[in-house]
Structure formats: C-alpha cells, structure tokens
Protein backbone atom coordinates (compact mmCIF):
# COMPACT_ATOMS: atom_id res chain seq x y z
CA UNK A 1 -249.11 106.15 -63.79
CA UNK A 2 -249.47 102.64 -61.72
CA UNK A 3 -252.02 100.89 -61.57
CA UNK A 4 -254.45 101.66 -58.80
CA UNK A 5 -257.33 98.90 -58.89
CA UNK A 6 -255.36 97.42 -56.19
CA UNK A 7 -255.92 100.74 -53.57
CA UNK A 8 -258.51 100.76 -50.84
CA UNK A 9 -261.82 102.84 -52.80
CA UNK A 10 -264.12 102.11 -49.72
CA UNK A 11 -265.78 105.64 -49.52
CA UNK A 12 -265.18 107.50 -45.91
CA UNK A 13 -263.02 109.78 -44.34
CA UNK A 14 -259.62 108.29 -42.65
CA UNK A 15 -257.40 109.94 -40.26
CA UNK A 16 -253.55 108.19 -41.41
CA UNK A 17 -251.45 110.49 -39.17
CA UNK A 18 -251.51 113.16 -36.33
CA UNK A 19 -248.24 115.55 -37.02
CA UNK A 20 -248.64 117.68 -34.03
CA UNK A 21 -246.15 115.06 -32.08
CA UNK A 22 -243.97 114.83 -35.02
CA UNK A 23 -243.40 119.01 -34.99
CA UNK A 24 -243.19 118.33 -30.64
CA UNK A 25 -240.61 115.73 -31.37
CA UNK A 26 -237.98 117.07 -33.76
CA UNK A 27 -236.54 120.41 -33.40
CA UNK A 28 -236.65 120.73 -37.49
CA UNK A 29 -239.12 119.10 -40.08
CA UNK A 30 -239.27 119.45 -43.60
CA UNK A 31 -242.85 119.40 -46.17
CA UNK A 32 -244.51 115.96 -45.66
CA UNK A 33 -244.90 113.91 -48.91
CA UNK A 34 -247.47 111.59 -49.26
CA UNK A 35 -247.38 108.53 -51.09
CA UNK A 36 -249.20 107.94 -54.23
CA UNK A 37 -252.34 105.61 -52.60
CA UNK A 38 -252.28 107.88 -49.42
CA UNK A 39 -251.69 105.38 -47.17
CA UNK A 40 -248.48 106.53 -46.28
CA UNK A 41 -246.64 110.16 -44.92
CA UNK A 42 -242.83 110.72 -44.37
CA UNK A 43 -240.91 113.83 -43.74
CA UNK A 44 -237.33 114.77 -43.47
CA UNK A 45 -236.13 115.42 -39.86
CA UNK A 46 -233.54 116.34 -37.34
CA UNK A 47 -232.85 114.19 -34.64
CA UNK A 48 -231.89 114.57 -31.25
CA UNK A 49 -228.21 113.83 -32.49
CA UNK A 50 -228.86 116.53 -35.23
CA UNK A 51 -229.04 114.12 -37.63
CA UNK A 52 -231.32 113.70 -40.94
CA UNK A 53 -233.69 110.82 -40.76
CA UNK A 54 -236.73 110.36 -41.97
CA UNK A 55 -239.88 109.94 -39.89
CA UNK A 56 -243.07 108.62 -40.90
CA UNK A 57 -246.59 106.83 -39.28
CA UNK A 58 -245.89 103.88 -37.45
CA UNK A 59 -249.35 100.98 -37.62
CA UNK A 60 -250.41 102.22 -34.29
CA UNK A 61 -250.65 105.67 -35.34
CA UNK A 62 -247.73 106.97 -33.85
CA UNK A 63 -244.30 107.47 -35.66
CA UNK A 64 -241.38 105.76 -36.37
CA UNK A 65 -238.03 107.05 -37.72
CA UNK A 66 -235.80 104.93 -39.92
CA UNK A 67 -232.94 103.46 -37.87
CA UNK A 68 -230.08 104.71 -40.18
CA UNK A 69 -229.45 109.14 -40.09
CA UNK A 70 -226.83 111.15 -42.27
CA UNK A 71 -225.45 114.44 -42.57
CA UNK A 72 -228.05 115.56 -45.13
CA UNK A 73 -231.23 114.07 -46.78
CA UNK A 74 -232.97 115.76 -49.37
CA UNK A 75 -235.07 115.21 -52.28
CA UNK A 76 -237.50 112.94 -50.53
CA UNK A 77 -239.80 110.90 -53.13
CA UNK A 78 -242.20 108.61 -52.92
CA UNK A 79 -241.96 106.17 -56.06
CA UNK A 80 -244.75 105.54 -58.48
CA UNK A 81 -245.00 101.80 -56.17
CA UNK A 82 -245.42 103.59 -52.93
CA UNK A 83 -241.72 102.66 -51.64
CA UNK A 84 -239.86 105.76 -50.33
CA UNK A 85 -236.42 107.30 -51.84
CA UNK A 86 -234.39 109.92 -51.03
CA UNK A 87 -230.46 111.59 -51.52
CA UNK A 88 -228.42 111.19 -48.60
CA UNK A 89 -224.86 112.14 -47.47
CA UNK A 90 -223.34 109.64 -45.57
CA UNK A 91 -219.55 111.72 -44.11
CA UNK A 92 -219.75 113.97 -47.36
CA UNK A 93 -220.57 110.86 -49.75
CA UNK A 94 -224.13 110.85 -51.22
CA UNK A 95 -226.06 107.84 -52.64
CA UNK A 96 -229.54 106.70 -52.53
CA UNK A 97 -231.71 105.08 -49.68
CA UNK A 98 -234.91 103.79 -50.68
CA UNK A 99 -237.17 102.21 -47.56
CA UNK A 100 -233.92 102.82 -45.69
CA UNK A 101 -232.18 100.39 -47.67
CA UNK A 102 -228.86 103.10 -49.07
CA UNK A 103 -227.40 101.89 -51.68
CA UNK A 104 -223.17 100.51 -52.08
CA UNK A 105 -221.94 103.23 -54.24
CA UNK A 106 -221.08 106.61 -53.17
CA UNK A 107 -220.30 110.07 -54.95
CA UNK A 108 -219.22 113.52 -54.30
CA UNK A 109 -223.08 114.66 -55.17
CA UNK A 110 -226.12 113.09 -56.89
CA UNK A 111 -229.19 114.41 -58.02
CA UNK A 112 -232.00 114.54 -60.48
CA UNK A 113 -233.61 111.39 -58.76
CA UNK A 114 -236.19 109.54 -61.43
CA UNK A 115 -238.50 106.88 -61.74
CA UNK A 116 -239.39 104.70 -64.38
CA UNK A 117 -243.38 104.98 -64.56
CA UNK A 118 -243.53 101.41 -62.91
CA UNK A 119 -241.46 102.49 -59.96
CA UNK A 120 -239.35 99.38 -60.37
CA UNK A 121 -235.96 101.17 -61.03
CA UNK A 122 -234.50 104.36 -59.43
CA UNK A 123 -231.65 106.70 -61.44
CA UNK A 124 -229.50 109.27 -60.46
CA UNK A 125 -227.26 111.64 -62.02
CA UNK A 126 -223.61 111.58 -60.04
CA UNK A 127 -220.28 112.73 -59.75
CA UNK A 128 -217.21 111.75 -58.52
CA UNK A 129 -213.66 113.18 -58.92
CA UNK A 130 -214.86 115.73 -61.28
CA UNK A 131 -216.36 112.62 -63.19
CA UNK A 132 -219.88 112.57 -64.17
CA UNK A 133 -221.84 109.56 -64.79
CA UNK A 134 -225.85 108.01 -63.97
CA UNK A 135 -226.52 105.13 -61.48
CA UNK A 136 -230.01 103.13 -61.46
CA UNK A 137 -230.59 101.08 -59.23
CA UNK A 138 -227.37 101.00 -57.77
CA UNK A 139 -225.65 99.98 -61.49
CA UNK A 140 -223.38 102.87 -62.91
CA UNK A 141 -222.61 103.32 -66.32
CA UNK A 142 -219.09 101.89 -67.04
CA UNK A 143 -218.20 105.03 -68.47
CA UNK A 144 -218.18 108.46 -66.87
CA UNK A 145 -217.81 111.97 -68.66
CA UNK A 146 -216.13 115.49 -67.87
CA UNK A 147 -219.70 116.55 -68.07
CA UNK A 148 -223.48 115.51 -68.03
CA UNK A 149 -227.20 116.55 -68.28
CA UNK A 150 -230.39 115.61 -69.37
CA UNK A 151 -230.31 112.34 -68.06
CA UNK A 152 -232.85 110.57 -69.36
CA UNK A 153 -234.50 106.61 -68.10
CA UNK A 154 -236.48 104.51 -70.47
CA UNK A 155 -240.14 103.87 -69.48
CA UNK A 156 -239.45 99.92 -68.39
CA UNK A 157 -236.01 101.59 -66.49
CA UNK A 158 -233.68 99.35 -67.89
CA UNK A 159 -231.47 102.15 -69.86
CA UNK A 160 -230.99 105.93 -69.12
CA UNK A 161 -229.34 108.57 -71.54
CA UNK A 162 -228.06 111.45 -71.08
CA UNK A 163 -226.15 114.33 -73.03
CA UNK A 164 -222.40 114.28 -72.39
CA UNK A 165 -219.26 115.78 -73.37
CA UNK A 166 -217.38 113.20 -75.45
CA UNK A 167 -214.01 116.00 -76.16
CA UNK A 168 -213.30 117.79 -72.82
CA UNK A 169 -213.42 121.77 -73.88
CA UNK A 170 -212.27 124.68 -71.82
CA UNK A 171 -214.49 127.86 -71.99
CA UNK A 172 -211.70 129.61 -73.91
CA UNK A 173 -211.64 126.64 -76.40
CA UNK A 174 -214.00 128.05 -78.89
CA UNK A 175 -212.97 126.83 -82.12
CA UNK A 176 -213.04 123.00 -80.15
CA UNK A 177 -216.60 123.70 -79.20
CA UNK A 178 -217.48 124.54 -82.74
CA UNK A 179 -216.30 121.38 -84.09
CA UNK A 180 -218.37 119.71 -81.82
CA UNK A 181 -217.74 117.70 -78.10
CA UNK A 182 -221.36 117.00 -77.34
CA UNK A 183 -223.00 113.63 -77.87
CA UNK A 184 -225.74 111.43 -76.09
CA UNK A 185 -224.69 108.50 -73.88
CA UNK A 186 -227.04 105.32 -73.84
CA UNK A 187 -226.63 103.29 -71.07
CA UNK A 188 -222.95 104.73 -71.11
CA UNK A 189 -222.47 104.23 -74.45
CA UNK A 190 -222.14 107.64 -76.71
CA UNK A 191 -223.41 108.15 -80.39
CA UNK A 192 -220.51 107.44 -82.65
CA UNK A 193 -221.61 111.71 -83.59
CA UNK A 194 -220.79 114.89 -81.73
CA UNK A 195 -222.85 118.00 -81.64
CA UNK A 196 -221.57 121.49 -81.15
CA UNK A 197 -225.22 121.46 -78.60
CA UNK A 198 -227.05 118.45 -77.65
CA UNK A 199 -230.55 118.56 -75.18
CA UNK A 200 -233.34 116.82 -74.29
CA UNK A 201 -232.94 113.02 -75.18
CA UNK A 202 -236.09 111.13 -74.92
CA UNK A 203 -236.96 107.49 -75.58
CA UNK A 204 -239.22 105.72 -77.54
CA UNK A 205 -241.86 103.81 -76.27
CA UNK A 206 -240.54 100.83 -76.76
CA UNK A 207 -237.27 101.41 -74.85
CA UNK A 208 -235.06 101.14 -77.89
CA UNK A 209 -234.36 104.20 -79.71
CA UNK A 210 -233.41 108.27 -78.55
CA UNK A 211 -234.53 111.05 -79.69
CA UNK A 212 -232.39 114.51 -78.84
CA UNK A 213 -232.31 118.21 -80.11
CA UNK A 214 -229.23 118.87 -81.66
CA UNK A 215 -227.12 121.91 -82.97
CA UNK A 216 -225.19 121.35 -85.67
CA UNK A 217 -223.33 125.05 -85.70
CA UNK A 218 -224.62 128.32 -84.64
CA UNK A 219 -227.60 128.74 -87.21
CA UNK A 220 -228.61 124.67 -87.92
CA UNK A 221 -230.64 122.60 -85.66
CA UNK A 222 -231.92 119.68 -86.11
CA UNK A 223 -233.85 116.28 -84.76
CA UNK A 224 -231.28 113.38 -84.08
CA UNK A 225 -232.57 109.89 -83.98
CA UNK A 226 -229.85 107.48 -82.60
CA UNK A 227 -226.97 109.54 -83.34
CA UNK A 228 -228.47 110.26 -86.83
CA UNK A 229 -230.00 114.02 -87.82
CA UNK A 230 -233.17 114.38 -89.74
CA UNK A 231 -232.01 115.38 -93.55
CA UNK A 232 -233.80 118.88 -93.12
CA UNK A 233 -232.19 121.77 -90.40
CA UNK A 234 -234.40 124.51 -88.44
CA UNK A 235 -233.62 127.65 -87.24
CA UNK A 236 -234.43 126.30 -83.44
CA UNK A 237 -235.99 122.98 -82.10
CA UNK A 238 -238.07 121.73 -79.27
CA UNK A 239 -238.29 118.57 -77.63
CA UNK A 240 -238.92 115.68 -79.88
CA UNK A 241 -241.03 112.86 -79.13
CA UNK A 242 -241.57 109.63 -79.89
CA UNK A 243 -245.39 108.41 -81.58
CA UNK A 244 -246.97 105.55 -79.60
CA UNK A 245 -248.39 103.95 -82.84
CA UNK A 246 -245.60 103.87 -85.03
CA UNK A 247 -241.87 104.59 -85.44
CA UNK A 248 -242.23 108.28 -86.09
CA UNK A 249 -240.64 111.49 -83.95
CA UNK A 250 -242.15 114.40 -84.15
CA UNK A 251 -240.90 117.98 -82.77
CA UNK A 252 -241.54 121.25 -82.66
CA UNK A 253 -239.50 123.47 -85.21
CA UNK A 254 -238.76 127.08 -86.46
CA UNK A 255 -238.49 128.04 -90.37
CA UNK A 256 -239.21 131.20 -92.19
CA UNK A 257 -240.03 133.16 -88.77
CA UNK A 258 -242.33 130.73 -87.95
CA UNK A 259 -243.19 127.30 -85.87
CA UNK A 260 -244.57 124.21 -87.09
CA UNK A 261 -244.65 120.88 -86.29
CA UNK A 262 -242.60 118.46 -87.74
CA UNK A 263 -242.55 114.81 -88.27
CA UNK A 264 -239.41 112.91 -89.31
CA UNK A 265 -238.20 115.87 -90.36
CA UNK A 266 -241.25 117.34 -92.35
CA UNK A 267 -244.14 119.74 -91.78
CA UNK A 268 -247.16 118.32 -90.50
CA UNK A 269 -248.62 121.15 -88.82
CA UNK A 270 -248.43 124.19 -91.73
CA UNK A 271 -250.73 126.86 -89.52
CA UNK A 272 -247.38 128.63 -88.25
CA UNK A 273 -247.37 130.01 -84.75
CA UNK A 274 -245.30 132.59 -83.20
CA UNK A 275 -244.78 130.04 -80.54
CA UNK A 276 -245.09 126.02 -80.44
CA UNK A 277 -244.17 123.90 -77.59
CA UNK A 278 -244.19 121.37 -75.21
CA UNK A 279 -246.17 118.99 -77.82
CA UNK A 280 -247.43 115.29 -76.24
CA UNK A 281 -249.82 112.05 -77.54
CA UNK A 282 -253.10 111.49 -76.38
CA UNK A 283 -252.62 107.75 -74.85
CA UNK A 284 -253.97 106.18 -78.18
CA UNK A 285 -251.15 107.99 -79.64
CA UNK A 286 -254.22 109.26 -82.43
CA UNK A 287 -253.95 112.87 -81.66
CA UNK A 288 -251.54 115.90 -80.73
CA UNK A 289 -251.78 118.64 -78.53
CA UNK A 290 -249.58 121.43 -77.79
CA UNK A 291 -249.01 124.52 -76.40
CA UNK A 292 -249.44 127.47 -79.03
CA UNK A 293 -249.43 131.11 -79.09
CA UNK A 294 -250.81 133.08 -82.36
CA UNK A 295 -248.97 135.97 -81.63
CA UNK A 296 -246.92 137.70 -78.37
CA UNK A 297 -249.11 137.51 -75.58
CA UNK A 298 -252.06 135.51 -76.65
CA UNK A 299 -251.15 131.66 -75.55
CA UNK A 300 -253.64 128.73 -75.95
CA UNK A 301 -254.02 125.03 -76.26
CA UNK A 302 -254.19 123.46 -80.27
CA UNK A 303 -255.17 119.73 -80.73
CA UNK A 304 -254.28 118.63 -84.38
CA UNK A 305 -253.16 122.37 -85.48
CA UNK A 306 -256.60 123.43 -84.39
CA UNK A 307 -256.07 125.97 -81.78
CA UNK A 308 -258.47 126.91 -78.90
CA UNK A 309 -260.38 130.58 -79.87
CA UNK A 310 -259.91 131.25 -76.46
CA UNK A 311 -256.54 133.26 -75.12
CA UNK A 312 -254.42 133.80 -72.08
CA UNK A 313 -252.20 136.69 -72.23
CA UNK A 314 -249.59 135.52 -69.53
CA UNK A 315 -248.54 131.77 -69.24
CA UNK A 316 -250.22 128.03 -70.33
CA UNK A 317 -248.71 124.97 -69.07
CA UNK A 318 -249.64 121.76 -67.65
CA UNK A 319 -251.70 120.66 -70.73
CA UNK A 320 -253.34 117.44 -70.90
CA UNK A 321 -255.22 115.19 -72.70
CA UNK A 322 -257.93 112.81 -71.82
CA UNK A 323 -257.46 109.23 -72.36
CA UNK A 324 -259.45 108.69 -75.18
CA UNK A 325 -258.26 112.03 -76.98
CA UNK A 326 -261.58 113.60 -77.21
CA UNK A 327 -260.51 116.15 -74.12
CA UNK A 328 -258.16 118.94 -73.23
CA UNK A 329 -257.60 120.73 -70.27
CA UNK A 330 -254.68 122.87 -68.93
CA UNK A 331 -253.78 125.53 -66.26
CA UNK A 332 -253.08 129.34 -67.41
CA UNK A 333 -252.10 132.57 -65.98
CA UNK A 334 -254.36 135.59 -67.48
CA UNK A 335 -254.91 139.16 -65.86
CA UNK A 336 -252.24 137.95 -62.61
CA UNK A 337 -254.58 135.05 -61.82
CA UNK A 338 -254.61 131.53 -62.55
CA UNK A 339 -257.29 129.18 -64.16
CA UNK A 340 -258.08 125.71 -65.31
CA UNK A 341 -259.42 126.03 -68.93
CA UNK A 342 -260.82 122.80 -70.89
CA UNK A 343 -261.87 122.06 -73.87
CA UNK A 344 -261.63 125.67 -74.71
CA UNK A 345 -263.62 127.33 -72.45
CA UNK A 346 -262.15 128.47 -68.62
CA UNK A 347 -263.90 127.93 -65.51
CA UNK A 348 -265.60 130.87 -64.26
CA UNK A 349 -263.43 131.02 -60.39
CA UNK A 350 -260.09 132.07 -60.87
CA UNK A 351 -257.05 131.58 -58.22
CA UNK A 352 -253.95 132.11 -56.33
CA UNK A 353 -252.29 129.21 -58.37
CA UNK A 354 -253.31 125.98 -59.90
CA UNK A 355 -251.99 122.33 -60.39
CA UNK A 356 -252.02 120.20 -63.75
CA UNK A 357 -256.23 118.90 -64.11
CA UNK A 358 -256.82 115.70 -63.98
CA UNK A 359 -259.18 113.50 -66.31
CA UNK A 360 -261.15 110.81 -64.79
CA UNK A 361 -260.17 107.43 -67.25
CA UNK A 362 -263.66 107.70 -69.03
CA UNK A 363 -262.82 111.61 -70.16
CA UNK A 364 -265.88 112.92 -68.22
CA UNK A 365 -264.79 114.31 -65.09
CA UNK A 366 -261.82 116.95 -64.22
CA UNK A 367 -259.99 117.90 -61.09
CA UNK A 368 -257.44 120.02 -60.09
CA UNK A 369 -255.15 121.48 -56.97
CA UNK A 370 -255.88 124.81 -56.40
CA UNK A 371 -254.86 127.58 -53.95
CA UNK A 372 -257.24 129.71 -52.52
CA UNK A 373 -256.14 132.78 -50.41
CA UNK A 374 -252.82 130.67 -48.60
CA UNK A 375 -255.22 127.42 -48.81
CA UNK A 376 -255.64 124.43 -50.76
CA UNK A 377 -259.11 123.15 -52.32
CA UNK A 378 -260.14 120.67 -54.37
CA UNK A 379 -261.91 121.59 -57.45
CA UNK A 380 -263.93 119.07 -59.71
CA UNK A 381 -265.56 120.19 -62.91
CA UNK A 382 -265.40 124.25 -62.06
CA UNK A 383 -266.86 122.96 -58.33
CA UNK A 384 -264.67 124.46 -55.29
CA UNK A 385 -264.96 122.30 -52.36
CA UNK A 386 -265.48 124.08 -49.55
CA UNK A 387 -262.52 122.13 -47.16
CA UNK A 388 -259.52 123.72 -46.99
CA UNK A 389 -256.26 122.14 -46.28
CA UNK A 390 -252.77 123.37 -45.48
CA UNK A 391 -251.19 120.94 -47.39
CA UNK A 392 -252.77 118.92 -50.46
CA UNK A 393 -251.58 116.40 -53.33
CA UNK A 394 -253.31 116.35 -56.70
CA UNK A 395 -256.53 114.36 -56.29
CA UNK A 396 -257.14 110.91 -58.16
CA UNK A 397 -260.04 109.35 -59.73
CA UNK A 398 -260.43 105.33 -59.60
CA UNK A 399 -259.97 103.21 -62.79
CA UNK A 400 -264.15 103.47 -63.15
CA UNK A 401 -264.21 107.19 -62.87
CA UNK A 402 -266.77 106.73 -60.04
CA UNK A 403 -264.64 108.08 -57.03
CA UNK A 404 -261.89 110.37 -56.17
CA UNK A 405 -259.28 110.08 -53.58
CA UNK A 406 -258.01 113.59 -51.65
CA UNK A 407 -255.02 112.97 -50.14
CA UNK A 408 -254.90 116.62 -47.30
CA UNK A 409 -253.32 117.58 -44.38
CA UNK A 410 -255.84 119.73 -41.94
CA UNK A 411 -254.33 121.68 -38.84
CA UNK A 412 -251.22 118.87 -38.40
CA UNK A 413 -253.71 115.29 -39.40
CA UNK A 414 -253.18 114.05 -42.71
CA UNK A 415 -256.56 112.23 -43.39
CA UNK A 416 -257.14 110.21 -46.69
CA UNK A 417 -260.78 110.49 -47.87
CA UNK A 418 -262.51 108.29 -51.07
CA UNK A 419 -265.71 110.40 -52.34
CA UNK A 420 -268.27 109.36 -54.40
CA UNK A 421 -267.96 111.70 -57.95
CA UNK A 422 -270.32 109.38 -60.06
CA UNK A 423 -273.74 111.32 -61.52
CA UNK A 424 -272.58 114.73 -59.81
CA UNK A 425 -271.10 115.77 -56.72
C-alpha cells in the first residue's frame, strides 16, 4: 500500500463530483472507479462518435473526457499513485494508456493489468501472432512463448515472471507433456528446468529470487526455488511464499491424507488439516496465518498452527493480519450469509456480502465494505453506519489510526468524507 501521510485528513464531508450530467451526457457509462486518496473519479464511456473514452471531474466540478477514444477500453484502474490505466484497442490493436498517455507497442490482446505496490511500473500479459509474452511499462520481454500465465511483477516492478511453455505441445502430444514443456520465464528468461505443470510464481521480497508450484509427473509435486525443487515431493501444493525476515519459502503441502505447512521443504506446521491455504506474513514477517479447515465444512482462520475454535461451514477468505501480528480478521460465508470475524469471534450483524477488513496501522480498529439489502455501509468495529451508498470503495484509516476516509457515491455525487475514529465513534 502507498504511502498516504501525504493525503488531505482535514475532517468534513466533500462533494468531488455530480454524475447525473455524466449519465445525461453519454448514451453508455460503465462502474466509476475511484482513485486510491478519493480525490479523483473516472468512468469508461461512449461518445457521441461511439467511441470509448474515458471521462472524469474536471477542477471546476464539471467533466472532462480524455482527448484520445478507441474501439474498446476496459479494465479501467487506478494505480496504487493515483495515475489512471486502462486496456485499449486502437483499430483491433490493444496496448495500455495510462493518464491518456497509450503506450508504442501494440498486440492482438492484453490483459491481466498489474501494479507494482509503488505504482511506479505497469505490466501486462500480451499476445501477438499467436505469440505470448509480458510488457511493463511499455518494455517487452525479448522473448515470447507459444503460451503464458501467471504472470507475475516483482514488488519494486523492475522484473515480472510468468509460467511458459518452453517445448510447444499439441493436446494429442501426451507422452511430450509428460516429459515436461513447462518452465518459468524471468524477465524473459526461462529456468534452465521444465515441469510437466508449473503455477503460481511469486517473488521474494527482495526482488531477486521465484518461487513456483511445480509438478514433476502425475503423483509428485513439489516447491521450486529458481528453477530448483525442494529435495522432498507432496501429493499437491499451494502457493509458496517468500519470508520477509530471512531467505526461507514456505507453502502449503499434502502428505499422508493430510496438509501441513512446509518450510524449505519440511514440516513446520504438524497439526494436519483437511484443508490449508492461502497462507501470508504478518508485516514483521514474525507470524503466519492461513486459511484452515479441520474437517469438510468447518473452515476457520489459524495463526502459528493455532486455529480459531470458532467455524464457518461455507467459505473464509480475505484473511488478514494486523500490522504488528497480534490481530486477525477475515470475511466468511456461514448459514447463506456473510460476516466479518476477528480475532476469533464474529460480529453479531450478518450481511448480503462483505469486503476484506481493514486494520487501522496501530492494530486497534477494523473496517470493512459491506452490503446491506442492495446497499453499501460502512462498518467499523461490528458498528453499521447508518449512510448508505450505491456505490462504495473499502474505507481507509490514516497512518495514526485516528481517522478514516469513505470514499461513496450517493444518488449520482461521489463525496469524499475524513471522520474522526479516535476514542470511539
């Protein structure tokens, strides 16, 4: 997440945009997005040339358009630094535009748009001439591949990864896919290994190493760590990750029936769980969550192998950790309704859906999204606000933990509004 000392935390209530012109204006307008401080909105429109083009507030309060349109613009983003991205299709060629800047090279299609946690690079999965490669920041890879996934972009954004087929294989080519066609691509640049199944490549957090899931034939899967397996194979794998604090990876793994975690290819976590997943670092990097499940049907949150006594018979996701560890908090799905439970206990109203919580930096607050009969509320610490908005981002504290800002659209005017969360609300 950027840094957000920098963002206007005066407390008050500010109207940003009116849309009720915009939707007067264009014959056709796509889901607003909102940028990450709030002081901007965008949308994807159709012009009067039934174009694409993207409209958002002009200074004034009225709205402005960018100058260039195209055939088709989707995937509309707003970057981790506020600037605005999006795919566009130029006469059947797509690239990126970001600010309305498009970039020089064009493809047949691109997708699975990313951003380095900074903002400062954009990447972009492409292909051209049945030729699949990435692009960041208007670089490709030197390389391209008969096929490509995963891709992957370090945290500072100056190298991507992705899984790629190294040995072009026909579906009917079975004994070729046995032997193995699938590899990982750095910057281009495959592991000098293939794998019969490669997925999920993840960096380290120092931008230099990759970490995949990798199948070795149809009963052995391992970790791979630059091209290299962990000595011990699994019945199945999950996504590995990298530890903040030293040069460890750690994964999820299956063995006697079992899951367990794993660390550099041994058992760290020796509970066993029907299920184990989705596994991430508290910020310290001191402690380990993940998403467990005892036995079919009864899912919950463990931190260090401890699991929650709590249980939620139908879904858990969107775990998280507070920054200091010493917190957990995720969204379930229990009885056909949906809940925010931390530190193992859930809040008492349950809803229509719910959005990852959100820890205030000193651990002591939480907030969420939530959807409320067809509306969207705010709710801090179990508290439902009472304002209900058609459309509503995830709410964010301030560094101190003292405010929050609610970024909601309310009958067509987006308003940005700071509260005061400090002692109470």
């Amino acid at each position: 997440m950027s840094n957000n000392n920098s963002w206007d935390w005066d407390t008050g209530k500010r109207l940003v945009a009116d849309l009720e012109p915009w939707h007067n204006e264009f014959s056709y307008m796509e889901e607003a997005r909102i940028s990450p401080h709030g002081e901007n909105i965008a949308a994807i429109v159709k012009n009067e040339d039934m174009e694409f083009t993207i409209c958002s507030q002009g200074a004034d309060g009225s709205f402005i358009t960018w100058e260039n349109s195209y055939d088709k613009i989707w995937n509309l983003k707003y970057g981790p630094d506020n600037r605005l991205s999006a795919l566009i299709s130029d006469m059947a060629e797509w690239t990126v535009s970001t600010d309305d800047t498009p970039w020089e090279n064009t493809y047949d299609f691109a997708w699975d748009m990313t951003f380095n946690p900074a903002g400062t690079h954009v990447s972009v999965s492409t292909q051209k001439e049945l030729q699949y490669s990435v692009i960041t920041n208007d670089v490709p890879w030197e390389n391209s591949y008969s096929r490509l996934t995963d891709m992957a972009l370090s945290p500072d954004g100056n190298h991507t990864a992705a899984v790629v087929e190294t040995i072009p294989v026909l579906e009917s080519e079975i004994f070729k896919f046995r032997k193995g066609c699938y590899s990982v691509a750095v910057d281009g640049t495959p592991w000098g290994t293939n794998f019969m199944n490669v997925w999920d490549p993840v960096f380290s957090w120092d931008n230099a190493r990759v970490a995949a899931s990798v199948r070795t034939n149809y009963q052995d899967y391992f970790i791979a760590v630059d091209g290299k397996t962990w000595n011990k194979s699994f019945t199945s794998v999950w996504m590995p990750r990298f530890s903040p604090v030293d040069k460890s990876v750690t994964a999820p793994v299956k063995t006697n029936g079992k899951w367990f975690l794993a660390k550099d290819g041994d058992i760290v976590w020796d509970r066993g769980y029907h299920q184990l997943w989705h596994h991430f670092y508290s910020r310290d990097g001191l402690k380990i969550a993940a998403i467990v499940a005892s036995e079919f049907g009864k899912w919950t949150l463990a931190v260090d192998d401890t699991p929650w006594e709590i249980t939620f018979s139908q879904y858990l996701t969107d775990a998280v950790l507070s920054d200091d560890g010493k917190r957990a908090a995720c969204v379930f799905k229990d009885d056909n309704k949906w809940g925010i439970a931390v530190d193992g206990g859930a809040w008492e109203d349950k809803f229509d859906m719910a959005w990852k919580p959100v820890f205030s930096p000193d651990g002591r607050k939480v907030a969420a999204k939530v959807e409320i009969n067809g509306a969207y509320h705010v709710v801090v610490d179990g508290t439902v606000f009472k304002t209900a908005y058609d459309h509503l981002e995830s709410p964010v504290f301030s560094s101190d933990g003292s405010k929050l800002l609610i970024k909601g659209i309310e009958k067509n005017r987006y308003h940005r509004e700071i509260i005061s969360v400090k002692g109470g609300l």
